[in-house]
PDB file of N, CA and C in Angstrom:
ATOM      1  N   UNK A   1     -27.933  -3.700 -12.268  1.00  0.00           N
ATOM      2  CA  UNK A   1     -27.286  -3.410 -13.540  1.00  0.00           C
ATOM      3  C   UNK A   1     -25.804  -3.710 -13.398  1.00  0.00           C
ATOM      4  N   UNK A   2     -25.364  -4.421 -14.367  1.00  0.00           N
ATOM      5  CA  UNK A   2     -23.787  -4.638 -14.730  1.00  0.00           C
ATOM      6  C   UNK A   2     -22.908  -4.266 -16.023  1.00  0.00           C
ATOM      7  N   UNK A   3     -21.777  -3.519 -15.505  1.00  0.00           N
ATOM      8  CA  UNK A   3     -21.209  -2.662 -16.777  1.00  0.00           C
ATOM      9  C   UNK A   3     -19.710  -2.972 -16.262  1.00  0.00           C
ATOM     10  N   UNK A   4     -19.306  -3.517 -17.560  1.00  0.00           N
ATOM     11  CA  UNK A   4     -18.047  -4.113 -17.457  1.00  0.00           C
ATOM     12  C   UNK A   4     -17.218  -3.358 -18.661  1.00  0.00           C
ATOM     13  N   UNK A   5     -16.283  -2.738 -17.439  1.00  0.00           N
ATOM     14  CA  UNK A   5     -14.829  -2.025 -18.414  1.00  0.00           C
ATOM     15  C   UNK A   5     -13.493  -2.527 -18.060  1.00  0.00           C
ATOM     16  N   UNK A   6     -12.667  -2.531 -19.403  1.00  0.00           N
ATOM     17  CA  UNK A   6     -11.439  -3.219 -19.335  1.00  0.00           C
ATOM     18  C   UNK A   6     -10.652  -1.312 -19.808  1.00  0.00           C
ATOM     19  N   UNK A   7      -9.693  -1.570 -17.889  1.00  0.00           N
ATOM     20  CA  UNK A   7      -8.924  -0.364 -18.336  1.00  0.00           C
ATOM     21  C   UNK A   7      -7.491  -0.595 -18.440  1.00  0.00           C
ATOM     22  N   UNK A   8      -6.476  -0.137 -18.612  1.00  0.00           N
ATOM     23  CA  UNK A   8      -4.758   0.008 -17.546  1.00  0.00           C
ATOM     24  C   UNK A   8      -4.659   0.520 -16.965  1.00  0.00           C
ATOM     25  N   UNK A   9      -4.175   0.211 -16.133  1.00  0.00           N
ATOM     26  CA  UNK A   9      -4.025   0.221 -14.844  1.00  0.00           C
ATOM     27  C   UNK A   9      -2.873   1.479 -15.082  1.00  0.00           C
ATOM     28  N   UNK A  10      -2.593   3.141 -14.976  1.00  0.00           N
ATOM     29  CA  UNK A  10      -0.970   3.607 -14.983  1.00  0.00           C
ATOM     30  C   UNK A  10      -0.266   3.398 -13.843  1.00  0.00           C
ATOM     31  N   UNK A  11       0.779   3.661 -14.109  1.00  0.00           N
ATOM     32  CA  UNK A  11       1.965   3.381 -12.514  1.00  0.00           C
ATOM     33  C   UNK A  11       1.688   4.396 -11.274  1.00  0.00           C
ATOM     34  N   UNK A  12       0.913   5.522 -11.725  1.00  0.00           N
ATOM     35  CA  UNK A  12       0.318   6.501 -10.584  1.00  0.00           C
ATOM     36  C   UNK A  12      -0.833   6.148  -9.912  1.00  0.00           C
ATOM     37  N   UNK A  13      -1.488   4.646 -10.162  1.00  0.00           N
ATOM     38  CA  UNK A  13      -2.687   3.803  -9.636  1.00  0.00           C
ATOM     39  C   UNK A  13      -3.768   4.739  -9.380  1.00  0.00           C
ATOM     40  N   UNK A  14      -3.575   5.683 -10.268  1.00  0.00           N
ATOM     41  CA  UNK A  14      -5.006   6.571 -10.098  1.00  0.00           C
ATOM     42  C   UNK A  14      -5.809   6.266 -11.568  1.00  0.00           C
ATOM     43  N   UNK A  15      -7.112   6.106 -11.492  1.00  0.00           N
ATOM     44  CA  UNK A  15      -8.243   6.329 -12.406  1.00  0.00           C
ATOM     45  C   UNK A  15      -9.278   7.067 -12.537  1.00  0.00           C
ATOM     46  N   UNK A  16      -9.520   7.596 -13.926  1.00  0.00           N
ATOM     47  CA  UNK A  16     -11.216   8.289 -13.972  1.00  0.00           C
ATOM     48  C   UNK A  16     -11.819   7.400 -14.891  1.00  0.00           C
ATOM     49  N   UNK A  17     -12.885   7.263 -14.513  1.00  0.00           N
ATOM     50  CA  UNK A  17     -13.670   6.499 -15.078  1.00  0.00           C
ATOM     51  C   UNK A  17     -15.348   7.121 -15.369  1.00  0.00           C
ATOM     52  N   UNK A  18     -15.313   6.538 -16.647  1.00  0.00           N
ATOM     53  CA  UNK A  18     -16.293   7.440 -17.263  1.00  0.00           C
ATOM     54  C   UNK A  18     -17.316   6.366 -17.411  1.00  0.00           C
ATOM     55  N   UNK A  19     -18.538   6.660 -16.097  1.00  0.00           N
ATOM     56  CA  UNK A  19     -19.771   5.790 -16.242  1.00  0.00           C
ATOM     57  C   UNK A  19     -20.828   5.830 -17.451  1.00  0.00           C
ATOM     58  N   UNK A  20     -21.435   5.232 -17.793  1.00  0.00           N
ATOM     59  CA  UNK A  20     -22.616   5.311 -19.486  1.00  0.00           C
ATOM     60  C   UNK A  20     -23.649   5.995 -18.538  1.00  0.00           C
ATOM     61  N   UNK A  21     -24.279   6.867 -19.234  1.00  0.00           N
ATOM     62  CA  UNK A  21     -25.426   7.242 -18.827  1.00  0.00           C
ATOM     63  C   UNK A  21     -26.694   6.357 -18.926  1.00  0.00           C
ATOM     64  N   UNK A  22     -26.865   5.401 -18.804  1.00  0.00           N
ATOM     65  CA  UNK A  22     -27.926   4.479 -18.589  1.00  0.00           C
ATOM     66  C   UNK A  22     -27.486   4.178 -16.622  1.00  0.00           C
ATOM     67  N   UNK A  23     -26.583   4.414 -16.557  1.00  0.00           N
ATOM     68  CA  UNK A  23     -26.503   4.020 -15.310  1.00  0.00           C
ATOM     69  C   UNK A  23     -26.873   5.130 -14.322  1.00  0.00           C
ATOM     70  N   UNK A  24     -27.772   4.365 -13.276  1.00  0.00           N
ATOM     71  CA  UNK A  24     -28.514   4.922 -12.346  1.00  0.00           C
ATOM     72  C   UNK A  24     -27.510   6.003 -11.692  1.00  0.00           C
ATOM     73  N   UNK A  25     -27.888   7.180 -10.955  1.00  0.00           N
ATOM     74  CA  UNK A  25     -26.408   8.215  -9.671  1.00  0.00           C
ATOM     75  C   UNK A  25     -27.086   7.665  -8.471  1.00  0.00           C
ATOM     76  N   UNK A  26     -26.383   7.682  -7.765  1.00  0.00           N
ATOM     77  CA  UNK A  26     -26.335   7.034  -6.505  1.00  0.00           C
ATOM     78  C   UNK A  26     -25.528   6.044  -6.206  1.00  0.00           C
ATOM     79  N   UNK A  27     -25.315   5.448  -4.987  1.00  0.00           N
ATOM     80  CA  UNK A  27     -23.875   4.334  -4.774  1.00  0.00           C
ATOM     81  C   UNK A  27     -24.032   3.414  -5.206  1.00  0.00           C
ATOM     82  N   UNK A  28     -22.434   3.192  -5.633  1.00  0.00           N
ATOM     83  CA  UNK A  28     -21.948   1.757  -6.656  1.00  0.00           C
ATOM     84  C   UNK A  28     -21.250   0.850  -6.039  1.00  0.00           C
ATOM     85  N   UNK A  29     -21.359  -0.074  -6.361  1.00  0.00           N
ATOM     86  CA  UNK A  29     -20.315  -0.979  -5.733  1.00  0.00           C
ATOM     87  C   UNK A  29     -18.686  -0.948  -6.693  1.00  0.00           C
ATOM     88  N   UNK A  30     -17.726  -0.923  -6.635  1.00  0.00           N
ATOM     89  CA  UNK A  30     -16.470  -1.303  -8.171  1.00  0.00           C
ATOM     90  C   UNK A  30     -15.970  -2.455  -7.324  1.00  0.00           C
ATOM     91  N   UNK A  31     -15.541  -3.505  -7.893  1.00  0.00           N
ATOM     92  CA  UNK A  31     -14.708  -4.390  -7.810  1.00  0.00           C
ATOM     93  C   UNK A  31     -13.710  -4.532  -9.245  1.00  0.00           C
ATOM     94  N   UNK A  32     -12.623  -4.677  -8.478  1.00  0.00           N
ATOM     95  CA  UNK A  32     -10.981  -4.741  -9.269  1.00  0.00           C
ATOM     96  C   UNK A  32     -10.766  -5.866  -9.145  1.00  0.00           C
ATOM     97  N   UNK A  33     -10.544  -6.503 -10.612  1.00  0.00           N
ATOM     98  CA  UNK A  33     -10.041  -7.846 -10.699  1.00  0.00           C
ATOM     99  C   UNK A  33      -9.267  -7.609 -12.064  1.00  0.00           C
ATOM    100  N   UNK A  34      -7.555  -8.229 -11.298  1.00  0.00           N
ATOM    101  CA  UNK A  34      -6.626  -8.536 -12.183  1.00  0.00           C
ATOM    102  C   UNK A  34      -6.216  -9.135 -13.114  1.00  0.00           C
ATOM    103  N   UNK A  35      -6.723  -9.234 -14.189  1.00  0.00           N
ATOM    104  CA  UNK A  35      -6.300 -10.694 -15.565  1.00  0.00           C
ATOM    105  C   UNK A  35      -4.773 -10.838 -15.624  1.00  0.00           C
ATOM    106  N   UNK A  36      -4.017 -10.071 -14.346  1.00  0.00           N
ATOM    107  CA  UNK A  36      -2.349 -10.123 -14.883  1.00  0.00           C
ATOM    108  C   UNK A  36      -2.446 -11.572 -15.238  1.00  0.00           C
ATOM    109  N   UNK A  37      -1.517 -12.381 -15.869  1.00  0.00           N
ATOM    110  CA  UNK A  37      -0.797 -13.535 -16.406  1.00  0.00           C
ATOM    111  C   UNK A  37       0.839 -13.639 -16.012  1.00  0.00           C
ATOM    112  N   UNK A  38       1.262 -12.519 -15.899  1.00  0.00           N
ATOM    113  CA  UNK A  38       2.910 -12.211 -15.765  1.00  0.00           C
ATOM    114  C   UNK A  38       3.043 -12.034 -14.367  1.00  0.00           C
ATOM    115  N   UNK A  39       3.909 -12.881 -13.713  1.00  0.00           N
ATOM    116  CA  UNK A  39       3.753 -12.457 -12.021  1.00  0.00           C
ATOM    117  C   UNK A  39       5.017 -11.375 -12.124  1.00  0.00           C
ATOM    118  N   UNK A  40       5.198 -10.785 -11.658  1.00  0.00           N
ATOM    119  CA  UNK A  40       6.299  -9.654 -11.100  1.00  0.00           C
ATOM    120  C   UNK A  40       7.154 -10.574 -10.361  1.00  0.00           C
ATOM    121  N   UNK A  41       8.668  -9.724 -10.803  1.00  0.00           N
ATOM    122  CA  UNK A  41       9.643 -10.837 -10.083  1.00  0.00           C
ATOM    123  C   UNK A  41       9.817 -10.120  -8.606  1.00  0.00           C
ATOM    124  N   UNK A  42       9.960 -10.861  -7.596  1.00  0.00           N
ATOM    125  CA  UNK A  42      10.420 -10.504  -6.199  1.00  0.00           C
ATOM    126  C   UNK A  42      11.571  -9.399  -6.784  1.00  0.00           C
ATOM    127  N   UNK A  43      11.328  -8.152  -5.669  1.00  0.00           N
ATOM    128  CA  UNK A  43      12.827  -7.587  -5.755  1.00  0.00           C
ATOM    129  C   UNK A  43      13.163  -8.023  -4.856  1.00  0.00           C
ATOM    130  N   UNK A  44      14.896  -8.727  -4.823  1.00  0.00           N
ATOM    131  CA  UNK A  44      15.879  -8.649  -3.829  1.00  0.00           C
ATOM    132  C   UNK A  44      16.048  -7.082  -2.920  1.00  0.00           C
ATOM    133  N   UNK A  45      16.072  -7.494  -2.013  1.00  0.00           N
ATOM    134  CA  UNK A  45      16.127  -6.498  -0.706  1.00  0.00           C
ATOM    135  C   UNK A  45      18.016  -6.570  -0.824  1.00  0.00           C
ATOM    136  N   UNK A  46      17.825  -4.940  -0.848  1.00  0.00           N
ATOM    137  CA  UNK A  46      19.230  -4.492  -0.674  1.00  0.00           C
ATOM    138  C   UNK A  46      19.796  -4.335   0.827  1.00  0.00           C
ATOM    139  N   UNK A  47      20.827  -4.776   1.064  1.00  0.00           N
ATOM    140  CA  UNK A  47      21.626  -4.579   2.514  1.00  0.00           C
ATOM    141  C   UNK A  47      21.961  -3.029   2.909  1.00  0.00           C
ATOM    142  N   UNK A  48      21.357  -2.391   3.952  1.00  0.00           N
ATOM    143  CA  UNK A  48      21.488  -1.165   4.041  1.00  0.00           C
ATOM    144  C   UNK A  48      20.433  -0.171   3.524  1.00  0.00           C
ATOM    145  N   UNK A  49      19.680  -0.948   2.900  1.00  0.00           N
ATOM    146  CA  UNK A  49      18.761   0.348   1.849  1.00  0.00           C
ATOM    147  C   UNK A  49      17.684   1.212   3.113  1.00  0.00           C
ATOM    148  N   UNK A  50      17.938   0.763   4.130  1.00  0.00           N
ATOM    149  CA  UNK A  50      17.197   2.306   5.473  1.00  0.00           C
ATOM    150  C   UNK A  50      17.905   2.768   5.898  1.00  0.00           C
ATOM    151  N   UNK A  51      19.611   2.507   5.780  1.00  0.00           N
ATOM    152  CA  UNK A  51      20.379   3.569   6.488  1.00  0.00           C
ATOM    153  C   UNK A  51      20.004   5.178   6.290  1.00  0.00           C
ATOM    154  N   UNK A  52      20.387   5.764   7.770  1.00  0.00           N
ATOM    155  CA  UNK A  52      19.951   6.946   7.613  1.00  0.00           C
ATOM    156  C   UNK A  52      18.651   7.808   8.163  1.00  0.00           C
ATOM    157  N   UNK A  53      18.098   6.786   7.760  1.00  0.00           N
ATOM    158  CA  UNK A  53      16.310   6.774   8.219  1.00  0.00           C
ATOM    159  C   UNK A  53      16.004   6.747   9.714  1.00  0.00           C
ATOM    160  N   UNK A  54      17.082   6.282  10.249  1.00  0.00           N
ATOM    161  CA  UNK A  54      16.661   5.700  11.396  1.00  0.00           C
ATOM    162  C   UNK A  54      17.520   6.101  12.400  1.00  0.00           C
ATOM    163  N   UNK A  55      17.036   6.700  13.682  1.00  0.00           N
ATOM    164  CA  UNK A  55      17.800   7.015  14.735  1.00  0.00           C
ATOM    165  C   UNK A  55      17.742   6.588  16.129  1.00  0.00           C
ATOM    166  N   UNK A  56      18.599   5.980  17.222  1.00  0.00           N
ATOM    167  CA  UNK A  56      18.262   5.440  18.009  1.00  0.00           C
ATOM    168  C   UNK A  56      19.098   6.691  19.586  1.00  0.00           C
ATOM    169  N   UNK A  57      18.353   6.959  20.161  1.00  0.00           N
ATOM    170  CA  UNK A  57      18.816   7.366  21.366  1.00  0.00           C
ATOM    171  C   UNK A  57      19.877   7.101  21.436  1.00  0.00           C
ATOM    172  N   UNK A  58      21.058   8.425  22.203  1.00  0.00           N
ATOM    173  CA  UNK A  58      21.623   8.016  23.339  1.00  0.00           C
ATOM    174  C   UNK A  58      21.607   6.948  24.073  1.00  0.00           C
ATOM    175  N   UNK A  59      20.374   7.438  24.953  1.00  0.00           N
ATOM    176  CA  UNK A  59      20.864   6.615  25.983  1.00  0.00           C
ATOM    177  C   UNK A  59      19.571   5.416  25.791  1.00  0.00           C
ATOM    178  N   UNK A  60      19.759   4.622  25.002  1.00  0.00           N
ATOM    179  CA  UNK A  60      18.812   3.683  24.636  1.00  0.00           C
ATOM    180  C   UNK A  60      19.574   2.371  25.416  1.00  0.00           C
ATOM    181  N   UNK A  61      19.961   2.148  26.167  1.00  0.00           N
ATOM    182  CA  UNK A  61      20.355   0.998  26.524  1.00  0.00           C
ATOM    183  C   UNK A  61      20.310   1.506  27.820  1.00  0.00           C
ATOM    184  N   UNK A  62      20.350   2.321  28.545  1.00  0.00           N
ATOM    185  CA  UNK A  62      20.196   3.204  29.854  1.00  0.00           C
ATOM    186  C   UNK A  62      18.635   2.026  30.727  1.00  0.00           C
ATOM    187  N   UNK A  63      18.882   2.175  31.584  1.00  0.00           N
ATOM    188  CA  UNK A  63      18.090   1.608  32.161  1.00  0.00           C
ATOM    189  C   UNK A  63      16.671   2.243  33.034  1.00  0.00           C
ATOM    190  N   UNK A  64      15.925   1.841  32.635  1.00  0.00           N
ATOM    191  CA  UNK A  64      14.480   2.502  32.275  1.00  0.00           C
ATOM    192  C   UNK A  64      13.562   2.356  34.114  1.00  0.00           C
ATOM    193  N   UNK A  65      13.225   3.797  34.293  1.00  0.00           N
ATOM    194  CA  UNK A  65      12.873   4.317  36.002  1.00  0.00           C
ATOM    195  C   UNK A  65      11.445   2.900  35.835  1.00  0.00           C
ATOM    196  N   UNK A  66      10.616   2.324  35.344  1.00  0.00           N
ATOM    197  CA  UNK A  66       9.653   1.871  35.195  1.00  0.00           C
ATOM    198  C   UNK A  66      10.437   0.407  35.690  1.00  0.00           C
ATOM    199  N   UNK A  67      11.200  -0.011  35.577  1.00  0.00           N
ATOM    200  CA  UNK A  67      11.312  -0.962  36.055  1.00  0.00           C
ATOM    201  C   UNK A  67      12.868  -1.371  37.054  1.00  0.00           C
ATOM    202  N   UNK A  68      12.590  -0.010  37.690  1.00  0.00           N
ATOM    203  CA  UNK A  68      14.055   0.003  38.973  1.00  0.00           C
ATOM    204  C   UNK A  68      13.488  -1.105  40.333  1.00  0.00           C
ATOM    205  N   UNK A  69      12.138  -1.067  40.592  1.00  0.00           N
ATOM    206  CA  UNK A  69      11.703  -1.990  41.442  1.00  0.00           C
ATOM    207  C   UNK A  69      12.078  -3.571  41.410  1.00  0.00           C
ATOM    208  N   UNK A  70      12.547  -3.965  40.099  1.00  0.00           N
ATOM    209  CA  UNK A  70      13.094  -5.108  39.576  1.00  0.00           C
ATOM    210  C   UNK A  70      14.057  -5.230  39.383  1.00  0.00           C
ATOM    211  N   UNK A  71      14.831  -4.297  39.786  1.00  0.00           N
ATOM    212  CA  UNK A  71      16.570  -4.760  39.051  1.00  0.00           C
ATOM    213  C   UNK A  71      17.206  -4.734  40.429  1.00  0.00           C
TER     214      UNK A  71
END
């Protein structure tokens, strides 16, 4: 059996979907296919936009006991 619904999509990408009762309970397959037409423009990546986020050791340039046999 095939049952074809046209929904929107909201910006919270969550859906309920309300099956017809002719349709069998038990597992379904869904496949999502997009009719967009409008591509979305690239956002430009801002310079800096992870500052903050991110922290690097002290002693991160310190030289590491795993490889004293080599130096």
């Amino acid at each position: 059996m095939s049952v074809t619904q046209t929904v929107e999509i909201p910006a919270s990408h969550r859906l309920t979907i309300d099956v017809p009762p002719e349709v069998p309970t038990g597992k379904a397959e869904i496949t999502f296919t997009s009719h967009a037409t409008v591509q979305q423009a690239k956002r430009q990546r801002e310079f800096g936009c992870a500052k903050g986020q991110f922290r690097m050791a002290d002693d991160f340039d310190a030289p590491l006991d795993d490889f004293k046999d080599y130096m």
